[in-house]
N, C-alpha and C. Protein backbone atom coordinates (compact mmCIF):
# COMPACT_ATOMS: atom_id res chain seq x y z
N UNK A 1 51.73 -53.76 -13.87
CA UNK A 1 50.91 -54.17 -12.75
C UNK A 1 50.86 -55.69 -12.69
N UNK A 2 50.52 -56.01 -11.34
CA UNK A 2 50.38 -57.46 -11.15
C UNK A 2 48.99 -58.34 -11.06
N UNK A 3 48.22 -58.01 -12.06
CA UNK A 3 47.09 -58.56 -12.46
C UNK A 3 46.21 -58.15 -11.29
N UNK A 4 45.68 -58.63 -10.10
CA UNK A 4 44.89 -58.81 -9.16
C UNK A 4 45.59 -58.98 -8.08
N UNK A 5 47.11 -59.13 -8.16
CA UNK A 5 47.82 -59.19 -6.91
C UNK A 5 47.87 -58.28 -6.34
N UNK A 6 47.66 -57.81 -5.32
CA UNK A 6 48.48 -56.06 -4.74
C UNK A 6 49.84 -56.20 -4.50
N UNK A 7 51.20 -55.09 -5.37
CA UNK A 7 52.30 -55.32 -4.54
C UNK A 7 52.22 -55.04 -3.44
N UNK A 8 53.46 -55.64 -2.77
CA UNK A 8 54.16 -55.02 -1.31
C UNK A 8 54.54 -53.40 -1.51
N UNK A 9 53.83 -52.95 -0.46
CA UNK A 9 53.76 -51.02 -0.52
C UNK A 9 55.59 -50.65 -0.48
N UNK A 10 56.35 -51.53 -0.15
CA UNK A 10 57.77 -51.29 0.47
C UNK A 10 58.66 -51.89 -0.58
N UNK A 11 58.20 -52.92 -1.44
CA UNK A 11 58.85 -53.08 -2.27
C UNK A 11 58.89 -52.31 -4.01
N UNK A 12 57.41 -51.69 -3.74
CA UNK A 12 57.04 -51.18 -4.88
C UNK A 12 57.74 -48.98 -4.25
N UNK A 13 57.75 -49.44 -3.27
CA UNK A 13 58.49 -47.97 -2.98
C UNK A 13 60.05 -48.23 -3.18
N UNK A 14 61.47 -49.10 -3.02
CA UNK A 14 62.17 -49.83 -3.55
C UNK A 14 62.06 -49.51 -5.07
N UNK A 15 61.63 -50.07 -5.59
CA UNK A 15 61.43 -50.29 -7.14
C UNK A 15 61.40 -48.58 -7.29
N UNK A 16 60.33 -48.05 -6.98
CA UNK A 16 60.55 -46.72 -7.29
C UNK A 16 62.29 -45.71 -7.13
N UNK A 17 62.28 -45.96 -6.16
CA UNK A 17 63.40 -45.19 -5.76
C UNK A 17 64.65 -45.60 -6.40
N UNK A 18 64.78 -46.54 -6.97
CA UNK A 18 66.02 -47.17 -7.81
C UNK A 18 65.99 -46.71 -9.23
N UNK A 19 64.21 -46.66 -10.17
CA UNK A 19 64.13 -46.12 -11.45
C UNK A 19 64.35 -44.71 -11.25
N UNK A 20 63.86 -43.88 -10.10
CA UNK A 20 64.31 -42.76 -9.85
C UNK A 20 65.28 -42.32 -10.21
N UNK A 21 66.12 -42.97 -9.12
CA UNK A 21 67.87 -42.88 -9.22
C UNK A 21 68.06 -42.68 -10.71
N UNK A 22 68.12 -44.06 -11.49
CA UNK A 22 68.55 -44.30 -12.42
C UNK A 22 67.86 -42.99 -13.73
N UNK A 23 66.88 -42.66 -13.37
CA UNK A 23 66.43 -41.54 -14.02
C UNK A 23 67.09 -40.05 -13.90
N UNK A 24 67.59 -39.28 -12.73
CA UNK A 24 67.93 -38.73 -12.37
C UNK A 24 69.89 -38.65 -12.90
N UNK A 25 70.04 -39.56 -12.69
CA UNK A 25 71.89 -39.53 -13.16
C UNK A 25 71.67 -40.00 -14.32
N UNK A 26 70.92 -40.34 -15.34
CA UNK A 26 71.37 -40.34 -16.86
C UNK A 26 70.63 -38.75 -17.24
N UNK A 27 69.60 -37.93 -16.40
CA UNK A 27 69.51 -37.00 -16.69
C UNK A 27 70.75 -35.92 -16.30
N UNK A 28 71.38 -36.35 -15.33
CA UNK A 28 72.75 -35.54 -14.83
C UNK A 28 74.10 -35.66 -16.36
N UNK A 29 74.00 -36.99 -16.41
CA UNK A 29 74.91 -37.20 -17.30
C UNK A 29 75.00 -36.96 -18.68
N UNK A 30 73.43 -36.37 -19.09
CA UNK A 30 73.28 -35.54 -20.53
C UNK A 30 72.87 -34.76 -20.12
N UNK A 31 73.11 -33.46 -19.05
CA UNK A 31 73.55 -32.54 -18.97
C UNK A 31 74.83 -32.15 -19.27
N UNK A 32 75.72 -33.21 -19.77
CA UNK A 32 77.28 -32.93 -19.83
C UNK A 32 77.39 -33.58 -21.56
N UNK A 33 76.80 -34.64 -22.06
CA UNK A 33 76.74 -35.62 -22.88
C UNK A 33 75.51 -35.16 -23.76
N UNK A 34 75.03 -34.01 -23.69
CA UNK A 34 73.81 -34.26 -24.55
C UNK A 34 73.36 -34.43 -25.97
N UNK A 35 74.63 -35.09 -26.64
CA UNK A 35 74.36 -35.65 -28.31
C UNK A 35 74.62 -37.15 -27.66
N UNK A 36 74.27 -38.13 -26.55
CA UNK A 36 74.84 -39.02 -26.42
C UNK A 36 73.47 -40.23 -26.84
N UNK A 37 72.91 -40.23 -27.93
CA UNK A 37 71.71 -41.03 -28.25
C UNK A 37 71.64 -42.55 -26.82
N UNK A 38 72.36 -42.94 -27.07
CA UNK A 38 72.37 -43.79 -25.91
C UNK A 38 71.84 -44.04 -24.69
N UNK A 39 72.54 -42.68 -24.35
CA UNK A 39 72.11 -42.06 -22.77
C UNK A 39 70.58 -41.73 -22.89
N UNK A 40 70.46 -40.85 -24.03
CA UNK A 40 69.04 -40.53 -24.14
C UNK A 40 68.27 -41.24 -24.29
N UNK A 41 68.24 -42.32 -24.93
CA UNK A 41 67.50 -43.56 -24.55
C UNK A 41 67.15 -44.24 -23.33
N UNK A 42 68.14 -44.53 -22.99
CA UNK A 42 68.03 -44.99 -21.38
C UNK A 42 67.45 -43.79 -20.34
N UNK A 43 67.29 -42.72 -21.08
CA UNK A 43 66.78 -42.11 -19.86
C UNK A 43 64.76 -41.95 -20.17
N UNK A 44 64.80 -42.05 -21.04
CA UNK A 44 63.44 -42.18 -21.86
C UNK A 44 62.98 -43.47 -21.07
N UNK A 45 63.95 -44.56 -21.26
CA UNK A 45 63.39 -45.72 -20.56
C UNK A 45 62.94 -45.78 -18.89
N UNK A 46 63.69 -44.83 -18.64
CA UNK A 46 63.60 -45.00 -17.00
C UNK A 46 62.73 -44.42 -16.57
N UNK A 47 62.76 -43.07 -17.39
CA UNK A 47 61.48 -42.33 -16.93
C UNK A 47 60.26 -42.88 -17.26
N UNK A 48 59.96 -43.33 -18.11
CA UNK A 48 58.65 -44.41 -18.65
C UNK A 48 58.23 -45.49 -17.59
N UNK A 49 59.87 -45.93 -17.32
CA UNK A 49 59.39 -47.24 -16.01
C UNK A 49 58.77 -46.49 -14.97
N UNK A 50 59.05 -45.08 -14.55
CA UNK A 50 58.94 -44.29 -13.41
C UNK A 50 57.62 -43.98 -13.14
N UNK A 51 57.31 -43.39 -14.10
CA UNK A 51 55.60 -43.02 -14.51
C UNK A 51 54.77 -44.20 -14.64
N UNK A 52 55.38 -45.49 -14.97
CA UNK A 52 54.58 -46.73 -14.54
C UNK A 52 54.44 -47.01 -13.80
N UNK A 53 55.44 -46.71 -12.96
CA UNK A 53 55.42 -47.26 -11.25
C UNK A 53 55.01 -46.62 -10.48
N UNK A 54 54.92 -44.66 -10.65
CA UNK A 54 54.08 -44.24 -9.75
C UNK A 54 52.54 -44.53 -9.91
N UNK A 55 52.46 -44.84 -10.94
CA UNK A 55 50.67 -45.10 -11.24
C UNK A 55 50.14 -45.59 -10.66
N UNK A 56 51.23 -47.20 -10.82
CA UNK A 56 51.35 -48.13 -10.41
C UNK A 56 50.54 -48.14 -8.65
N UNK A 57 51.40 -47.36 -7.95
CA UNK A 57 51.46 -47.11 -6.38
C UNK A 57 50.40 -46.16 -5.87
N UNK A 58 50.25 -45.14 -7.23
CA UNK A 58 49.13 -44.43 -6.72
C UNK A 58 47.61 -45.00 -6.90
N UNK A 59 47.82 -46.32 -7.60
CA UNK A 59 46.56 -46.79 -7.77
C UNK A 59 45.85 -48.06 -6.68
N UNK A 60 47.34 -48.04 -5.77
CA UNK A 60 46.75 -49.12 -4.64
C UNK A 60 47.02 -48.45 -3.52
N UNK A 61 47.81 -47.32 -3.45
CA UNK A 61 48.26 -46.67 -2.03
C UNK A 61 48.28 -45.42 -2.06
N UNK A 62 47.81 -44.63 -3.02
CA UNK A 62 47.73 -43.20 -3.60
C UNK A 62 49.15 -42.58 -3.52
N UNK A 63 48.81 -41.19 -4.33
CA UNK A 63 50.09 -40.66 -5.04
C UNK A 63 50.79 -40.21 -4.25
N UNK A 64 51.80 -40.44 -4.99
CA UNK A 64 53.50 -39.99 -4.09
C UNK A 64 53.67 -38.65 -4.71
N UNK A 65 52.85 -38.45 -6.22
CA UNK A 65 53.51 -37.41 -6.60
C UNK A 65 51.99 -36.25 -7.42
N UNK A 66 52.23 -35.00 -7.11
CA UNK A 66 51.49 -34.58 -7.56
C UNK A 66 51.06 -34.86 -9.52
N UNK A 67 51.51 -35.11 -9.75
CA UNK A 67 51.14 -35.73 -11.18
C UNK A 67 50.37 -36.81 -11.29
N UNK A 68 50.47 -37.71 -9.84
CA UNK A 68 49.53 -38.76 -9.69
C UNK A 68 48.42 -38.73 -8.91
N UNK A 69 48.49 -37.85 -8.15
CA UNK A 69 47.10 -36.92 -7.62
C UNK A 69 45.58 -36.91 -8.52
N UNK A 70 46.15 -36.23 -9.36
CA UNK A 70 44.82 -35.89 -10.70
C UNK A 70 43.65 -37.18 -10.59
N UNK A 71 44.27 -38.23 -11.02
CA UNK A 71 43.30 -39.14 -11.05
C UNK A 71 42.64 -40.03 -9.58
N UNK A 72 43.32 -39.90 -8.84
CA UNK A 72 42.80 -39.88 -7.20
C UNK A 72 41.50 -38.77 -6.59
N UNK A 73 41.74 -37.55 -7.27
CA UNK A 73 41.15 -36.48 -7.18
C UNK A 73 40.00 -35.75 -7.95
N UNK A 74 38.82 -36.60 -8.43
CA UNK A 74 38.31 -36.62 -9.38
C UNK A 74 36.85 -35.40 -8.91
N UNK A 75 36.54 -35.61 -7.92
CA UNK A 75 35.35 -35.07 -7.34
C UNK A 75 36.04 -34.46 -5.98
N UNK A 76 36.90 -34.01 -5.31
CA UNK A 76 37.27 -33.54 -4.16
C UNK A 76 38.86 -33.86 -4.08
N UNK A 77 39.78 -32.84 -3.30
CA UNK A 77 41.13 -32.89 -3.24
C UNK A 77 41.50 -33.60 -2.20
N UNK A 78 41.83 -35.06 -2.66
CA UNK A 78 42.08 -36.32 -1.05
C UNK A 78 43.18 -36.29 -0.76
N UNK A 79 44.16 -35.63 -1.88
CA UNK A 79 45.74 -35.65 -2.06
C UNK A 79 46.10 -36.62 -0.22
N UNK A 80 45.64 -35.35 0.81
CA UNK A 80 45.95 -35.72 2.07
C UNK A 80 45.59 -36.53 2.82
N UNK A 81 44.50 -37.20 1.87
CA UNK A 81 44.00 -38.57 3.20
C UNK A 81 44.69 -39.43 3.39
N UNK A 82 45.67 -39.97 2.62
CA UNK A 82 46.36 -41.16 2.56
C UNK A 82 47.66 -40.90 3.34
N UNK A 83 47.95 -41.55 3.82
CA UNK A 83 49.23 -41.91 5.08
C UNK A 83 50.16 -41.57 4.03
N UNK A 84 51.24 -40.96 4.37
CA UNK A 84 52.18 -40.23 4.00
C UNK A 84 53.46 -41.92 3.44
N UNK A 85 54.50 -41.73 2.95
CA UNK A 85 54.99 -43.24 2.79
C UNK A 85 55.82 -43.18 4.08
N UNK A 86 56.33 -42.54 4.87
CA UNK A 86 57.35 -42.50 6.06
C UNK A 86 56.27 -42.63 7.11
N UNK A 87 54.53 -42.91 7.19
CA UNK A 87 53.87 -43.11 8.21
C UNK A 87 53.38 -44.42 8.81
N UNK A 88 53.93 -45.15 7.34
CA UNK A 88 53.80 -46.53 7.40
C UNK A 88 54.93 -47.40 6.53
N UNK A 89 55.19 -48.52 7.09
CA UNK A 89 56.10 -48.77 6.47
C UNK A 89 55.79 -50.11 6.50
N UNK A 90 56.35 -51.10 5.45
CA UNK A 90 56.36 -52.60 5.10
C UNK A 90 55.00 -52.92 3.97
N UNK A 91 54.63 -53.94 4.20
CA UNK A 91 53.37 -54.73 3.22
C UNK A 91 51.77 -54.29 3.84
């Protein structure tokens, strides 16, 4: 997180979608590789960045993902109040 700054909602969706990626094809690629310590590392890493970054987003623009819901949702289910990310777009 950026101390007291708020990110940009579009760049921190960016950021997401790239650790994604990168999460997703080292999980593809030890599906084929899976004694590859390496790979498995890097995918540990990405997913870690991933789960930081949705937190991250669900804690200034709410969750993208039901795993980040929970803590948005403490006393009532808001999951749906918040603008969808394709309803708004930029900063």
């Amino acid at each position: 997180m950026n101390g007291n700054v708020q990110p940009c909602k579009k760049d921190l969706l960016m950021q997401i979608n790239a650790i994604s990626f990168a999460a997703l094809d080292s999980a593809m690629y030890l599906d084929t590789h899976p004694c590859d310590q390496t790979a498995l590392g890097y995918f540990y890493e990405m997913n870690k960045q991933r789960g930081q970054l949705l937190r991250e987003y669900a804690s200034y623009y709410g969750p993208l993902t039901l795993d980040t819901a929970t803590g948005s949702c403490s006393d009532r289910w808001n999951w749906i109040n918040e603008p969808w990310p394709w309803q708004e777009g930029g900063c």
